[in-house]
PDB file of N, CA and C in Angstrom:
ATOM      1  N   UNK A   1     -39.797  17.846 -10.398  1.00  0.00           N
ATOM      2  CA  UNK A   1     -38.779  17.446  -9.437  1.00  0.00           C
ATOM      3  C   UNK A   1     -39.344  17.623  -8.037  1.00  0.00           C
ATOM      4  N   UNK A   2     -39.232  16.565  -7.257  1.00  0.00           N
ATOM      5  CA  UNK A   2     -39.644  16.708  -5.693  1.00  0.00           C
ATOM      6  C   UNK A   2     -38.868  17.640  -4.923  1.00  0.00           C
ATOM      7  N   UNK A   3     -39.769  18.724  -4.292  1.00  0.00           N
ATOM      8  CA  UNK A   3     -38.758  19.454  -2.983  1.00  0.00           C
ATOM      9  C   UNK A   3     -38.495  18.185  -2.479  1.00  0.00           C
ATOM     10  N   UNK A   4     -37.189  19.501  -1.930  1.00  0.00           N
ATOM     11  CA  UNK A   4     -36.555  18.696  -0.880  1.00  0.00           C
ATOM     12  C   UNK A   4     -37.078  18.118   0.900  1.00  0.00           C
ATOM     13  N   UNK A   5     -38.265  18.785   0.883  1.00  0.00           N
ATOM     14  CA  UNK A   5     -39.179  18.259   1.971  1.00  0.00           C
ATOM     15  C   UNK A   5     -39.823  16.792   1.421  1.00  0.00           C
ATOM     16  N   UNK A   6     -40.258  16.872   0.397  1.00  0.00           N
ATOM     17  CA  UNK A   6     -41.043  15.663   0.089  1.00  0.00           C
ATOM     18  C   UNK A   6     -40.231  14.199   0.151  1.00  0.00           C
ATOM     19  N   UNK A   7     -38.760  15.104   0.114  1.00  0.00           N
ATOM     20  CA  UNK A   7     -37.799  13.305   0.044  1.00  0.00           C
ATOM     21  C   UNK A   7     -37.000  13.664   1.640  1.00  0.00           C
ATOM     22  N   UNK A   8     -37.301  14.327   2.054  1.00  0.00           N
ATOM     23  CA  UNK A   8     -36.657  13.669   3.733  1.00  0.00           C
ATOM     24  C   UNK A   8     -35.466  14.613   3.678  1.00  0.00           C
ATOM     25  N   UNK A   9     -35.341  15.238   3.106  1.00  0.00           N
ATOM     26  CA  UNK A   9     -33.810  16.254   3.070  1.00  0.00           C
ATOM     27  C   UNK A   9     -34.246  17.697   3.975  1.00  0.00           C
ATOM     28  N   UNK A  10     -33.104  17.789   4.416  1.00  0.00           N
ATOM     29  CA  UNK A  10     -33.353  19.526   5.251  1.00  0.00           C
ATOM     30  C   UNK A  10     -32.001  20.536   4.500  1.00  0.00           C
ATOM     31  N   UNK A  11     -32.502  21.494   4.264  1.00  0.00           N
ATOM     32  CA  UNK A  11     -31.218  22.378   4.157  1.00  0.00           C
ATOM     33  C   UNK A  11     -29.963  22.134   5.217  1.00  0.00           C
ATOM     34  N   UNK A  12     -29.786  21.688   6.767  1.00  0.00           N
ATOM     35  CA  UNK A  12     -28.375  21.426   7.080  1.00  0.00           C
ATOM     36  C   UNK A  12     -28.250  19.607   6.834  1.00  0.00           C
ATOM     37  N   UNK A  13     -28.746  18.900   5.930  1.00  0.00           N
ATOM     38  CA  UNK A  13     -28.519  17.875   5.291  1.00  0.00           C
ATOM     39  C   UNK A  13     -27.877  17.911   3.995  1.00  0.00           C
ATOM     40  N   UNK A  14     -28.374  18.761   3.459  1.00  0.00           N
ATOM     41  CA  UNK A  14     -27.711  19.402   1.843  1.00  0.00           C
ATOM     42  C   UNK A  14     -26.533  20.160   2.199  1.00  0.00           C
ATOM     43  N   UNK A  15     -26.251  20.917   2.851  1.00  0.00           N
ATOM     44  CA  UNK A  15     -25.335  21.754   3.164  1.00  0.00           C
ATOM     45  C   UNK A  15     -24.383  20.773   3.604  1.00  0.00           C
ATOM     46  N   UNK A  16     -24.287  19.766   5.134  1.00  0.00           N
ATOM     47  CA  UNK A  16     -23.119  18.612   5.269  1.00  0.00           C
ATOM     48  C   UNK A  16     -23.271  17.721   4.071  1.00  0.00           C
ATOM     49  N   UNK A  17     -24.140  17.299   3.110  1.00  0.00           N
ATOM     50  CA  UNK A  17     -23.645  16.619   2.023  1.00  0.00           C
ATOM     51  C   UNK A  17     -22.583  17.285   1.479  1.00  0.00           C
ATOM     52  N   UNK A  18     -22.674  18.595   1.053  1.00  0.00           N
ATOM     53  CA  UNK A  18     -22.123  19.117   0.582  1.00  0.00           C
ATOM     54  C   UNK A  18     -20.536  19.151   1.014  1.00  0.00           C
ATOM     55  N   UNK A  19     -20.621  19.492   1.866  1.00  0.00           N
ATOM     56  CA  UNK A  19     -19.176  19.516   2.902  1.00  0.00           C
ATOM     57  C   UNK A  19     -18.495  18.425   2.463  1.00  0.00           C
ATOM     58  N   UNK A  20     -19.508  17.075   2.561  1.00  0.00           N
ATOM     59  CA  UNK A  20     -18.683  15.815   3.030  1.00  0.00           C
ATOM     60  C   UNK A  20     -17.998  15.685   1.215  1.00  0.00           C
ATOM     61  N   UNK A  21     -18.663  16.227   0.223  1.00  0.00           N
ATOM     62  CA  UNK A  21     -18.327  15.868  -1.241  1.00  0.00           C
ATOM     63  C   UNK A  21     -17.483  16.669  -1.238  1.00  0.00           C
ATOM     64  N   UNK A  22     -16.975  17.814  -0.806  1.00  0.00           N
ATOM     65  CA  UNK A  22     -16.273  18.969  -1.130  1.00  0.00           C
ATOM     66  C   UNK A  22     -14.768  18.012  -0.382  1.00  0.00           C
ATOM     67  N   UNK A  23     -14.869  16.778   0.840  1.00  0.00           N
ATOM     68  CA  UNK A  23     -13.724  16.780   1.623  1.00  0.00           C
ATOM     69  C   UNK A  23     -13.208  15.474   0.253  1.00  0.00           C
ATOM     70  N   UNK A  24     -14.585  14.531  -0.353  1.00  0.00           N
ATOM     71  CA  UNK A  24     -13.994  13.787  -1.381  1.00  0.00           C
ATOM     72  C   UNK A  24     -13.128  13.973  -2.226  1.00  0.00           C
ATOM     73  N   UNK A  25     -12.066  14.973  -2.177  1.00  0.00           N
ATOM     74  CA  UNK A  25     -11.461  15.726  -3.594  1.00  0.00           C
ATOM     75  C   UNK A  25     -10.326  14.861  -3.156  1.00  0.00           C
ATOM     76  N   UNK A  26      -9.046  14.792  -4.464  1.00  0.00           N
ATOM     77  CA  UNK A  26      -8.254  13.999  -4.265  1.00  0.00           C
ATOM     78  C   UNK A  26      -6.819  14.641  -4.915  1.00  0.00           C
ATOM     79  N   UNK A  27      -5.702  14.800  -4.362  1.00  0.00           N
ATOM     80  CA  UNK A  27      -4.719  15.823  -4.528  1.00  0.00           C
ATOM     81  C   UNK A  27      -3.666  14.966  -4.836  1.00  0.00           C
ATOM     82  N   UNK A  28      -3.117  15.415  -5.837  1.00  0.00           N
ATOM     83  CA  UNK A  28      -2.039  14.911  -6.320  1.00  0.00           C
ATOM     84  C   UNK A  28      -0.736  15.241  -5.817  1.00  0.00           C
ATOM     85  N   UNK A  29      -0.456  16.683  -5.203  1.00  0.00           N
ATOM     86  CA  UNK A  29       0.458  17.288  -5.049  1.00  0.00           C
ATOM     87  C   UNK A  29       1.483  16.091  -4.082  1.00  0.00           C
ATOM     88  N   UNK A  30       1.257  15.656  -2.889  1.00  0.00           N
ATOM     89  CA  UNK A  30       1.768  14.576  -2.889  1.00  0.00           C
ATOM     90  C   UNK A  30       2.685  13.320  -3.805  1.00  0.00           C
ATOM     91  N   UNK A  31       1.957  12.891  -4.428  1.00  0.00           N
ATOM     92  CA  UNK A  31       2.117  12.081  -5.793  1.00  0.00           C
ATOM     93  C   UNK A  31       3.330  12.809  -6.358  1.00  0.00           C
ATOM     94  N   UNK A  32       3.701  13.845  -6.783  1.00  0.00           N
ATOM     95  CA  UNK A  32       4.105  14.489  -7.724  1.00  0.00           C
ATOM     96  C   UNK A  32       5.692  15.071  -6.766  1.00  0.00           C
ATOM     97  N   UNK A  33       5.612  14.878  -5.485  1.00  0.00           N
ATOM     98  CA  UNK A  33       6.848  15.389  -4.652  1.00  0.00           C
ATOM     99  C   UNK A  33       7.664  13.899  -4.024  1.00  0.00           C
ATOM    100  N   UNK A  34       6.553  13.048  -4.649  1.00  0.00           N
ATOM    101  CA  UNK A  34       7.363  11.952  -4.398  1.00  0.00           C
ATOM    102  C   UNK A  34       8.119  11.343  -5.634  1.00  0.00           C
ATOM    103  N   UNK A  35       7.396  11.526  -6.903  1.00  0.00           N
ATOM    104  CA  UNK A  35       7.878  11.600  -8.331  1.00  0.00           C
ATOM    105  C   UNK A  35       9.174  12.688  -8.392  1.00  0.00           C
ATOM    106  N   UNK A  36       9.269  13.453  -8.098  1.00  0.00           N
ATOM    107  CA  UNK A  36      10.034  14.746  -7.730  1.00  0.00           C
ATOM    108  C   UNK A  36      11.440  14.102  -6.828  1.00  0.00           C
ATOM    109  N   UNK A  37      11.133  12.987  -5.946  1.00  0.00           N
ATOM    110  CA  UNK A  37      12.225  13.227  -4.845  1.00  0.00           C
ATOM    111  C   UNK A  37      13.001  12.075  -5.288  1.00  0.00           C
ATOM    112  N   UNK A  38      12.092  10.910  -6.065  1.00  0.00           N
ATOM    113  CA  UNK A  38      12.648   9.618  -7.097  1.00  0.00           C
ATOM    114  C   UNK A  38      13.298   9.979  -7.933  1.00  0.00           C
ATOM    115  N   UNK A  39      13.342  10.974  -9.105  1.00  0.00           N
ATOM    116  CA  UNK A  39      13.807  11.347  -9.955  1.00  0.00           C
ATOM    117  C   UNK A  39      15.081  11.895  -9.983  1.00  0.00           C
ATOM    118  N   UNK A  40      15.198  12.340  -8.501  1.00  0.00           N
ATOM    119  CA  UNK A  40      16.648  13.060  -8.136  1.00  0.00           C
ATOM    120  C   UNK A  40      17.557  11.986  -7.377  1.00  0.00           C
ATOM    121  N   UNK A  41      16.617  10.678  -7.191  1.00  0.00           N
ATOM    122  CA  UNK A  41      17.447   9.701  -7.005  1.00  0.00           C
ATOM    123  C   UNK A  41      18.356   8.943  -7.756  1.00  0.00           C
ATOM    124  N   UNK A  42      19.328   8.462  -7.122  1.00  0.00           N
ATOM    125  CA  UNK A  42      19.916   7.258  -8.895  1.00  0.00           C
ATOM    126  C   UNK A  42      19.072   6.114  -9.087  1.00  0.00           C
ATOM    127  N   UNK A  43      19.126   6.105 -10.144  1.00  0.00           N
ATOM    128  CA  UNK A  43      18.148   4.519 -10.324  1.00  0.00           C
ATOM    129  C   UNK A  43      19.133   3.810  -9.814  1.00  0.00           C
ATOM    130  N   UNK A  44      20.822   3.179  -9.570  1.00  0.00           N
ATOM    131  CA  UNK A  44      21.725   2.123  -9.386  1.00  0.00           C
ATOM    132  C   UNK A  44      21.913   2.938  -7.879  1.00  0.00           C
ATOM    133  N   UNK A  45      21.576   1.877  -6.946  1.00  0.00           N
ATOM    134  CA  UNK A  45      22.238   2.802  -5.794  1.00  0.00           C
ATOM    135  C   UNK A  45      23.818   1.431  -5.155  1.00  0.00           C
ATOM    136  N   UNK A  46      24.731   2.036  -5.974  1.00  0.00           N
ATOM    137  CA  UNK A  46      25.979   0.915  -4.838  1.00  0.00           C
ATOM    138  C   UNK A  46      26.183   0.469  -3.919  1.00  0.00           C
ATOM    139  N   UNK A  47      25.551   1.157  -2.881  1.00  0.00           N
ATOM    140  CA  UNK A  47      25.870   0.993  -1.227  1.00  0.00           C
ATOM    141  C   UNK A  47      24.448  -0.646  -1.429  1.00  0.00           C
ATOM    142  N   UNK A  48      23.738  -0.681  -2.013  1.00  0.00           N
ATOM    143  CA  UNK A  48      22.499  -1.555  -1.839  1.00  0.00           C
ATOM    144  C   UNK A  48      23.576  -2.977  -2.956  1.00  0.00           C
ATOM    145  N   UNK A  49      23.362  -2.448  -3.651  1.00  0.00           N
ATOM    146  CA  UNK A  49      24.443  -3.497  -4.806  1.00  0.00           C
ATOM    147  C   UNK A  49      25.372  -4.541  -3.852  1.00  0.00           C
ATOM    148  N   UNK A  50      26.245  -3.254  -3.460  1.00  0.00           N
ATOM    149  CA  UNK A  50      27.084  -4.111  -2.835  1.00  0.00           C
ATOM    150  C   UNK A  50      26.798  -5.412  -1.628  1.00  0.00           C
ATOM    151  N   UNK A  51      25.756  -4.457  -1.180  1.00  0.00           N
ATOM    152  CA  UNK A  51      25.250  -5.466   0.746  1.00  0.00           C
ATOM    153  C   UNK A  51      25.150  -6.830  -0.496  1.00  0.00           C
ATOM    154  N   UNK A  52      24.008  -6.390  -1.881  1.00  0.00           N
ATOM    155  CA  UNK A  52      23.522  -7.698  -2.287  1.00  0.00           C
ATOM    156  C   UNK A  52      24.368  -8.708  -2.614  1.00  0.00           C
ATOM    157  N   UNK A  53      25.639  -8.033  -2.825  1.00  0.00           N
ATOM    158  CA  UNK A  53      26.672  -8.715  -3.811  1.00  0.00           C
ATOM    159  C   UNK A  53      27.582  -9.912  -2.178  1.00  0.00           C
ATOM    160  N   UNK A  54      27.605  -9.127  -0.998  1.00  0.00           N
ATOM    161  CA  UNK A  54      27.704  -9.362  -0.058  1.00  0.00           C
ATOM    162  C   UNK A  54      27.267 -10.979   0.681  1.00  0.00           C
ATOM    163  N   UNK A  55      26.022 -10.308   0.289  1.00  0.00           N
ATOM    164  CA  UNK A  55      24.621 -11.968   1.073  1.00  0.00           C
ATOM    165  C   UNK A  55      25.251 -12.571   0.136  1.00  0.00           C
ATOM    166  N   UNK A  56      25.137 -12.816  -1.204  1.00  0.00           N
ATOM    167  CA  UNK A  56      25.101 -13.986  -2.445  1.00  0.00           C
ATOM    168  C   UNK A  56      26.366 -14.357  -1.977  1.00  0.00           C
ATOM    169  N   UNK A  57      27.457 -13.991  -1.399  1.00  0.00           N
ATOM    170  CA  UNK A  57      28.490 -14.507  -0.865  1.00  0.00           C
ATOM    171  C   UNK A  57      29.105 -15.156  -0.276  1.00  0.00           C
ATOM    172  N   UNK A  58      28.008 -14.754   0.840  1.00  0.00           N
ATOM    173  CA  UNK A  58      27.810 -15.312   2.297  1.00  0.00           C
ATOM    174  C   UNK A  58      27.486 -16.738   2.000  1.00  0.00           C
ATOM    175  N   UNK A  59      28.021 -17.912   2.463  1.00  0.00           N
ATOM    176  CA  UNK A  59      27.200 -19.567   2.579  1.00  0.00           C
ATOM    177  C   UNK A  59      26.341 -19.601   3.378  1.00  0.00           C
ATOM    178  N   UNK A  60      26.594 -18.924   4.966  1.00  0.00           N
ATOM    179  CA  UNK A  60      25.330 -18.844   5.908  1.00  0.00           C
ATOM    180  C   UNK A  60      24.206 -17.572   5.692  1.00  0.00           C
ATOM    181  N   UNK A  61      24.660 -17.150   4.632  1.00  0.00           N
ATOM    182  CA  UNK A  61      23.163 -16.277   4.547  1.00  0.00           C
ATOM    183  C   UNK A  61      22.027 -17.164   3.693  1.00  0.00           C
ATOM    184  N   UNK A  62      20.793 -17.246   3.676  1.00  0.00           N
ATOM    185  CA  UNK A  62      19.834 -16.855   5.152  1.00  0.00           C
ATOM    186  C   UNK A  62      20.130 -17.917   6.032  1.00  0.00           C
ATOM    187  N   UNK A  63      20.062 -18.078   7.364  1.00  0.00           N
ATOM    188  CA  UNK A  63      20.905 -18.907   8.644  1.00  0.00           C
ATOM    189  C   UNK A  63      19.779 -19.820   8.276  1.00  0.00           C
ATOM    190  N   UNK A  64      19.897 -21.035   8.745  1.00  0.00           N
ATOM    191  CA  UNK A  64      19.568 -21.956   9.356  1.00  0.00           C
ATOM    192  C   UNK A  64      17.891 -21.483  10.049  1.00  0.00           C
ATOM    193  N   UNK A  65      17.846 -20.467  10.984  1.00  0.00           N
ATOM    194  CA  UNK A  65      16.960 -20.594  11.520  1.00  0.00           C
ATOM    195  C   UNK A  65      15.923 -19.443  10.852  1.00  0.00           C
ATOM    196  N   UNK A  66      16.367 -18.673  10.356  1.00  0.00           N
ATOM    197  CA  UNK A  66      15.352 -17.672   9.281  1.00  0.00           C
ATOM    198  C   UNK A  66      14.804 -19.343   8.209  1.00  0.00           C
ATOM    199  N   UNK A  67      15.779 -19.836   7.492  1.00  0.00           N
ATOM    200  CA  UNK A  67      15.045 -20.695   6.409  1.00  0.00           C
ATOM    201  C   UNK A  67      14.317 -21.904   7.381  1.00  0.00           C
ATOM    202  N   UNK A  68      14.313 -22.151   8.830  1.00  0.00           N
ATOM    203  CA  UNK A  68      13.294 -23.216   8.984  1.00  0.00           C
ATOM    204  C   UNK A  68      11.928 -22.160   9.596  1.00  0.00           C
ATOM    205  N   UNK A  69      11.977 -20.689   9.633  1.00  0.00           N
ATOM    206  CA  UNK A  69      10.767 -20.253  10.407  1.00  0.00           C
ATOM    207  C   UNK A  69      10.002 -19.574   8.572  1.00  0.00           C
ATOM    208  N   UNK A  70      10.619 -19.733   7.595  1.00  0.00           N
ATOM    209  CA  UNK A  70      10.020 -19.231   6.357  1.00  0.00           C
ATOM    210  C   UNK A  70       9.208 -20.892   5.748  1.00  0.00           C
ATOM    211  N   UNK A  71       9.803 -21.816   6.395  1.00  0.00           N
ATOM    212  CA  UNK A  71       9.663 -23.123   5.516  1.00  0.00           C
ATOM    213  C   UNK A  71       8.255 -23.412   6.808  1.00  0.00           C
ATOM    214  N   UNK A  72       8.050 -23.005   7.901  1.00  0.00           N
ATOM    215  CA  UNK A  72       7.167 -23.149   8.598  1.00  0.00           C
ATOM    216  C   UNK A  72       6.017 -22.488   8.465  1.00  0.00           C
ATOM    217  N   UNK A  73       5.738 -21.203   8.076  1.00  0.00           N
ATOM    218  CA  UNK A  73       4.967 -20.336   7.578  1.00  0.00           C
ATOM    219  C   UNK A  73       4.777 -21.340   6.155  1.00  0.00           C
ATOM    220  N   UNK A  74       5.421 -21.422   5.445  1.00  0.00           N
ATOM    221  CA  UNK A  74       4.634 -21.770   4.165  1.00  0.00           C
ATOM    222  C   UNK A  74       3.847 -23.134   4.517  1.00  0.00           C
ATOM    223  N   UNK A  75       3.870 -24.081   5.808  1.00  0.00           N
ATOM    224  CA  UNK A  75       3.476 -25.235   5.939  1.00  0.00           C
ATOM    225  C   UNK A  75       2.389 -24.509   6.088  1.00  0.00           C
ATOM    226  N   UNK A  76       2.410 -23.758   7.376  1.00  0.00           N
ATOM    227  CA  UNK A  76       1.174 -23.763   8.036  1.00  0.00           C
ATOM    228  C   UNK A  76       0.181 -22.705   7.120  1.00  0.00           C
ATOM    229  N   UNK A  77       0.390 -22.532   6.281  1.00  0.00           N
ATOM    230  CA  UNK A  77      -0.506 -21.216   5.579  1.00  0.00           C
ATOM    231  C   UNK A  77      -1.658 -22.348   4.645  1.00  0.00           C
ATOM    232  N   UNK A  78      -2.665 -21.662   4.493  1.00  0.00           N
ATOM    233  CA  UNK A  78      -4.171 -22.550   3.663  1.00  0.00           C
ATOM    234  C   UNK A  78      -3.235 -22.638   2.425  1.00  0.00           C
ATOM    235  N   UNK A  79      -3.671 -23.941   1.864  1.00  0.00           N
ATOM    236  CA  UNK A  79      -3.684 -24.045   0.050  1.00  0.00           C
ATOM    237  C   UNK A  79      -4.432 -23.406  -0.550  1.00  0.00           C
ATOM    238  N   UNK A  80      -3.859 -21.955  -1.429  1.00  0.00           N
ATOM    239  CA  UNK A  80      -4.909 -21.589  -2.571  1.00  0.00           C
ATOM    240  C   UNK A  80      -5.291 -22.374  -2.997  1.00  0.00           C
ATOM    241  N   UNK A  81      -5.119 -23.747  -3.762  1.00  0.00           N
ATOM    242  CA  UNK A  81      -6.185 -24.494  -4.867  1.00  0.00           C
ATOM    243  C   UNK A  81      -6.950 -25.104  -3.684  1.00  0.00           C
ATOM    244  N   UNK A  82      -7.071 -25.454  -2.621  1.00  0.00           N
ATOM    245  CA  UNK A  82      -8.314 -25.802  -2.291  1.00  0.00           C
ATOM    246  C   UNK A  82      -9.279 -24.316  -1.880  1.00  0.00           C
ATOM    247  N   UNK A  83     -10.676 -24.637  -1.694  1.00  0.00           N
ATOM    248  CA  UNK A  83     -11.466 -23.685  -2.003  1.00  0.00           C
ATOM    249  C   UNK A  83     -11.839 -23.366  -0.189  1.00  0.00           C
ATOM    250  N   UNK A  84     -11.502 -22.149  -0.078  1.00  0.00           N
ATOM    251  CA  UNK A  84     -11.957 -21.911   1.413  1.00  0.00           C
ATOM    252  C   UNK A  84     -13.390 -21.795   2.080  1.00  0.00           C
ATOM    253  N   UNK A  85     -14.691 -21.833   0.963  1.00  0.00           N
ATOM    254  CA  UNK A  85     -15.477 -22.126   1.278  1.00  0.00           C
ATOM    255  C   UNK A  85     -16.573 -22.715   2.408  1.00  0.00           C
TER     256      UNK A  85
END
């Protein structure tokens, strides 16, 4: 095995490698307080139901001018099947 002189490495090169692999670690605890804070949620929330039940109601929901600035975006956006190449 080559020292570590022979390949270009210094002991404070090994040592911040080291550091920088030690900061690579990856924590779940996060993950798991958000699983935690969902779980104590309701899956059916009413107050949301209802707004929805609300719009579908509505004749002017979405207005006039939301559906011509969504119908404009989809003009102006590239065609996936042609190839952007």
């Amino acid at each position: 095995m080559p020292s570590t002189a022979a390949i270009g490495l210094t002991q404070s090169n090994l040592v911040s490698r080291r550091a920088m692999n030690a900061s690579d670690s990856l924590s779940t605890a996060s993950a798991e307080m958000l699983k935690a804070k969902l779980s104590s949620e309701p899956e059916v929330r009413p107050d949301v139901v209802a707004r929805g039940r609300a719009l579908a109601a509505d004749p002017g929901y979405p207005s006039v001018q939301i559906i011509g600035e969504v119908a404009r975006k989809i003009v102006q956006s590239p065609d996936p099947s042609e190839d952007q190449n």
